[in-house]
N, C-alpha and C. Protein backbone atom coordinates (compact mmCIF):
# COMPACT_ATOMS: atom_id res chain seq x y z
N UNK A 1 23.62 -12.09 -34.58
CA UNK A 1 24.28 -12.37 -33.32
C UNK A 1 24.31 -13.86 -32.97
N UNK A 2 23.71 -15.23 -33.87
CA UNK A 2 23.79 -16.02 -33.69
C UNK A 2 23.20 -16.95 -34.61
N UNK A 3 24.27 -18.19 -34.51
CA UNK A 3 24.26 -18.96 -35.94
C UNK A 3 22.39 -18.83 -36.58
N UNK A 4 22.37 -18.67 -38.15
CA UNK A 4 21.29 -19.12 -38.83
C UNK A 4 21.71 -20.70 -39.56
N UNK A 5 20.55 -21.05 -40.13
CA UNK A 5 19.51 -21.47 -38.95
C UNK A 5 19.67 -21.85 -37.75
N UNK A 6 18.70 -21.52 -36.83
CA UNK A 6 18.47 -21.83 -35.18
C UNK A 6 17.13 -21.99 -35.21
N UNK A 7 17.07 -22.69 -34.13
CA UNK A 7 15.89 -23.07 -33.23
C UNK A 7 15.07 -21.96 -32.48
N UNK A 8 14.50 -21.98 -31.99
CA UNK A 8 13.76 -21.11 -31.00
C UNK A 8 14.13 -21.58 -29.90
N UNK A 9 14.51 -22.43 -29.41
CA UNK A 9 15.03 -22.99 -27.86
C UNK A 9 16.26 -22.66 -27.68
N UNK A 10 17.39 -22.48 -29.20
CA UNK A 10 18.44 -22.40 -29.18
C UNK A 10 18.72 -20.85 -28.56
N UNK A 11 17.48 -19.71 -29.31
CA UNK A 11 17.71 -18.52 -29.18
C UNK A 11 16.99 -18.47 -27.56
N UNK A 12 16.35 -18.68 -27.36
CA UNK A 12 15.73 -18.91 -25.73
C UNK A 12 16.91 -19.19 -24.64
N UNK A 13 17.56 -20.09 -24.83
CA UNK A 13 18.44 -20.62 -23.87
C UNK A 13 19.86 -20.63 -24.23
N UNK A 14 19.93 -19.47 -25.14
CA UNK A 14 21.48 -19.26 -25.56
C UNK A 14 21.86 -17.79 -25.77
N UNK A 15 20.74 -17.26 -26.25
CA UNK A 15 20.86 -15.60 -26.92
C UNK A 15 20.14 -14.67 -25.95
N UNK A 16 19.01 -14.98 -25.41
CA UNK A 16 17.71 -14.14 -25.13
C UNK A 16 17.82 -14.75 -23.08
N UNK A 17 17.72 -13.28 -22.39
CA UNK A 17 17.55 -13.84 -21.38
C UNK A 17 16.65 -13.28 -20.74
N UNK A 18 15.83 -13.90 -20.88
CA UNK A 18 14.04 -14.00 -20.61
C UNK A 18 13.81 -13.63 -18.93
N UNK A 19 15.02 -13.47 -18.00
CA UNK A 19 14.62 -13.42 -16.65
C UNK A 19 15.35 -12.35 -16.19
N UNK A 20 16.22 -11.57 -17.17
CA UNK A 20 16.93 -10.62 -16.91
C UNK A 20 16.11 -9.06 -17.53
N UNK A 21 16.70 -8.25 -16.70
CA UNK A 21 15.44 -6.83 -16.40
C UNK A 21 15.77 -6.66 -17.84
N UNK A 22 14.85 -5.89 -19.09
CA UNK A 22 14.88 -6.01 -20.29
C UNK A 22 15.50 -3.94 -20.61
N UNK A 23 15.85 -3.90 -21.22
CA UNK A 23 16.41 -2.57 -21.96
C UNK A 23 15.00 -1.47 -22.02
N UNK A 24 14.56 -0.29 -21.86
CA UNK A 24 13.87 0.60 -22.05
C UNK A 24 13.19 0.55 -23.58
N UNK A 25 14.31 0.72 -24.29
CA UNK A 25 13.99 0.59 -25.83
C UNK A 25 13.38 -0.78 -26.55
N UNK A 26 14.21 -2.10 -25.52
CA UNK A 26 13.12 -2.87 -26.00
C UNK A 26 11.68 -3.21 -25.58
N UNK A 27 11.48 -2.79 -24.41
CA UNK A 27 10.20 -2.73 -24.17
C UNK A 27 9.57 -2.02 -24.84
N UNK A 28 9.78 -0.52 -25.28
CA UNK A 28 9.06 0.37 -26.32
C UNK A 28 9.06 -0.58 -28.14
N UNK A 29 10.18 -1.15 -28.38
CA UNK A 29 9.54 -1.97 -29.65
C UNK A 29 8.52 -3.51 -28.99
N UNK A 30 8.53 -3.81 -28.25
CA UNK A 30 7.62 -5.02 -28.00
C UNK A 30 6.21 -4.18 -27.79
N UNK A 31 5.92 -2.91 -27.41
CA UNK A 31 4.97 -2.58 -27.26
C UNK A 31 4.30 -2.05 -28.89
N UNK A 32 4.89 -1.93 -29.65
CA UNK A 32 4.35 -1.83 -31.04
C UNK A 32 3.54 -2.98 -31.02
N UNK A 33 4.06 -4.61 -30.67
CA UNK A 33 3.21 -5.51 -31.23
C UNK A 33 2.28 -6.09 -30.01
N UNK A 34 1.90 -4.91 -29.44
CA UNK A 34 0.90 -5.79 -28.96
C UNK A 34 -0.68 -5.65 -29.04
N UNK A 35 -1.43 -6.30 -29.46
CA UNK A 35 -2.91 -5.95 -30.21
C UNK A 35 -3.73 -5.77 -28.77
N UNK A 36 -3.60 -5.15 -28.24
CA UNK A 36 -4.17 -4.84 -26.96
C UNK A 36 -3.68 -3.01 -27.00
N UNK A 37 -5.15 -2.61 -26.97
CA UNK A 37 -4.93 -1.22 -27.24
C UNK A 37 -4.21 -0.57 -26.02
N UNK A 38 -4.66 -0.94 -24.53
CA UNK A 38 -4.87 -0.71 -23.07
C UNK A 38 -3.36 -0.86 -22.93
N UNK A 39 -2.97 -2.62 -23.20
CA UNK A 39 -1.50 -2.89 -22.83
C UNK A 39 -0.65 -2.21 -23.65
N UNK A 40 -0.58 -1.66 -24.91
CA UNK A 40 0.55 -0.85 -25.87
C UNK A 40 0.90 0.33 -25.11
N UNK A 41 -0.22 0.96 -24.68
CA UNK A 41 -0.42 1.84 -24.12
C UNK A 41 0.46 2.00 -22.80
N UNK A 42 0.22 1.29 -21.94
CA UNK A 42 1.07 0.38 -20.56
C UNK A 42 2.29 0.18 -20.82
N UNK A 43 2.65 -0.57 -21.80
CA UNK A 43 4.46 -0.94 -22.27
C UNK A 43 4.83 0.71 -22.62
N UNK A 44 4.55 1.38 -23.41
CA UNK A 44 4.75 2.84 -23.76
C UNK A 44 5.66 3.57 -23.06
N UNK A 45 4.21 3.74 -21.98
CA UNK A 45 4.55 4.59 -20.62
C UNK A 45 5.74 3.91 -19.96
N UNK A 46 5.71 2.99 -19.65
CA UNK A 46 6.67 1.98 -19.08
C UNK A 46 8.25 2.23 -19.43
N UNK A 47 8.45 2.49 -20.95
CA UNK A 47 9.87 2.72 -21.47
C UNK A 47 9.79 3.71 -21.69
N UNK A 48 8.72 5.20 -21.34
CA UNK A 48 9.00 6.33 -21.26
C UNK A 48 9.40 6.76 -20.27
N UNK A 49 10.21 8.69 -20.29
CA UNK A 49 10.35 8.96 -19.02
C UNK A 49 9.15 9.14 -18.41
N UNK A 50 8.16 9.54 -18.48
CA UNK A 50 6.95 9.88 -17.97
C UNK A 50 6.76 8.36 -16.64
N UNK A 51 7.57 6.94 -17.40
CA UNK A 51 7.12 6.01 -16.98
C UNK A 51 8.40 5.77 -15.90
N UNK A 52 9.21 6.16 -15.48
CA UNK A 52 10.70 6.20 -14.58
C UNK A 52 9.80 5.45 -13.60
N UNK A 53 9.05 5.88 -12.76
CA UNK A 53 8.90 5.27 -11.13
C UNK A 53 8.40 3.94 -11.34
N UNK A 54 7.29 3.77 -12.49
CA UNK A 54 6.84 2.55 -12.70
C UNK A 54 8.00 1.43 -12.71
N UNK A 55 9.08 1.94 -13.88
CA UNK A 55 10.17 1.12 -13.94
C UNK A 55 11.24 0.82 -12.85
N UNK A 56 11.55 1.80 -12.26
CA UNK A 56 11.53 1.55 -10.79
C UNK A 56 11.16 0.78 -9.85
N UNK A 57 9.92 0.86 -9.75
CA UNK A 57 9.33 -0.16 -8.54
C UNK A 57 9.22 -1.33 -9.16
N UNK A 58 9.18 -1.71 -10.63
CA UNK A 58 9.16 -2.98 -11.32
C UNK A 58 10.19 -3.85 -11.16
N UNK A 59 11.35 -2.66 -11.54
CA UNK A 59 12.64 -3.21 -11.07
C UNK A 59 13.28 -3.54 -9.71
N UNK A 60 12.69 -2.96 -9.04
CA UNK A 60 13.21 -3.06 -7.42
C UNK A 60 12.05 -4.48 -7.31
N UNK A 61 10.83 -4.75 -7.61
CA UNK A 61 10.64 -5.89 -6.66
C UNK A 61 10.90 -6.91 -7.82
N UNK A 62 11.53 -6.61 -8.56
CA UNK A 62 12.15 -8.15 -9.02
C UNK A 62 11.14 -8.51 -10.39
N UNK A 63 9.87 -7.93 -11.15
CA UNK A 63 9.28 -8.25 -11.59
C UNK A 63 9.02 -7.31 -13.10
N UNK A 64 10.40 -7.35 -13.27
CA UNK A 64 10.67 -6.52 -14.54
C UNK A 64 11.43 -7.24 -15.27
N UNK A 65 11.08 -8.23 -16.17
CA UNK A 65 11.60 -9.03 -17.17
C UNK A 65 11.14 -9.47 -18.38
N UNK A 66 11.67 -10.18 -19.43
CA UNK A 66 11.20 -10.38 -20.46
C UNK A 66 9.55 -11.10 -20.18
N UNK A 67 9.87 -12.27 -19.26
CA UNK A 67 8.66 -13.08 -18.50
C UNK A 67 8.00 -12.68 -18.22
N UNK A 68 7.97 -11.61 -17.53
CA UNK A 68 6.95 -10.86 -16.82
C UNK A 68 5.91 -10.22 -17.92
N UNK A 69 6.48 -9.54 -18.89
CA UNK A 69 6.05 -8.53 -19.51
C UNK A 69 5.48 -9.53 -20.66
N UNK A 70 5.68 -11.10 -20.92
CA UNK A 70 4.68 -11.12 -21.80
C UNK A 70 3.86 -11.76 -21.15
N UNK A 71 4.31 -12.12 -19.60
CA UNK A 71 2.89 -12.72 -18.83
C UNK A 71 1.98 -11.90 -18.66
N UNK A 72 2.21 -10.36 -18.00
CA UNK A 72 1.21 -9.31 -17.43
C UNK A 72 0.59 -8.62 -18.70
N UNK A 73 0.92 -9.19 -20.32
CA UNK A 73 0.72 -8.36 -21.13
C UNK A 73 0.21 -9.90 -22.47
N UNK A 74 -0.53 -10.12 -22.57
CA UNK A 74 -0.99 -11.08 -23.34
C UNK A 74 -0.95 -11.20 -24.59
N UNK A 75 -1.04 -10.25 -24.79
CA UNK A 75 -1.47 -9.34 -26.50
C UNK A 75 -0.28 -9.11 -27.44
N UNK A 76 0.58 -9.61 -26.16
CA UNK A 76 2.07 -9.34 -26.18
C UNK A 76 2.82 -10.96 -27.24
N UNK A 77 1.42 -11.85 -27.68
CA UNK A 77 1.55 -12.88 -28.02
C UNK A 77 1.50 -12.93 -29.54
N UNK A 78 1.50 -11.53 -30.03
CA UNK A 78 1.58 -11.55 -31.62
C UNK A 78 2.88 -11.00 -31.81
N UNK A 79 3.76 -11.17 -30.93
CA UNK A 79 5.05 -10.64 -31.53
C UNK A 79 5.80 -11.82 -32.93
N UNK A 80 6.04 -11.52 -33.94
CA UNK A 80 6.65 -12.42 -34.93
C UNK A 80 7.63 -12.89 -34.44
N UNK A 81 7.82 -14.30 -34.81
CA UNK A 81 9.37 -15.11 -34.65
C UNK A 81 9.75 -14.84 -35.82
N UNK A 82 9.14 -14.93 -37.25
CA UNK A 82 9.79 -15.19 -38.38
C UNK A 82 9.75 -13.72 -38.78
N UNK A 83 11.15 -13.41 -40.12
CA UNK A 83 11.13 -12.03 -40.35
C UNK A 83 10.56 -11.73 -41.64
């Protein structure tokens, strides 16, 4: 979806929008990589239905985004850049 080679700033501030509410499904693959047993667990529920109200109230106060989710989720810091 966008020229190779790129930057990481390029895909940051051209491809990826880090402040916009993120897709169900991708929250369920970001939660594969996160080495935090507690938080995988948390992202899970989150892009499950089981997890609807959570996503809900995440989304209604504004604090459901790419940002958010690797701020409130740390572990969330072994996701690979390279493939």
């Amino acid at each position: 979806p966008f020229p190779c080679p790129t930057t990481l700033r390029e895909v940051l501030s051209g491809v990826v929008d880090i402040l916009g509410k993120p897709s169900r499904r991708v929250v369920a693959e970001l939660a594969r990589f996160c080495d935090d047993a507690q938080e995988r667990q948390d992202l899970t529920r989150l892009a499950s239905r089981e997890g609807r109200d959570d996503w809900d109230a995440l989304a209604a106060s504004g604090h459901l985004s790419l940002l958010e989710l690797f701020t409130r989720h740390p572990s969330l810091s072994a996701v690979p850049l390279a493939a």
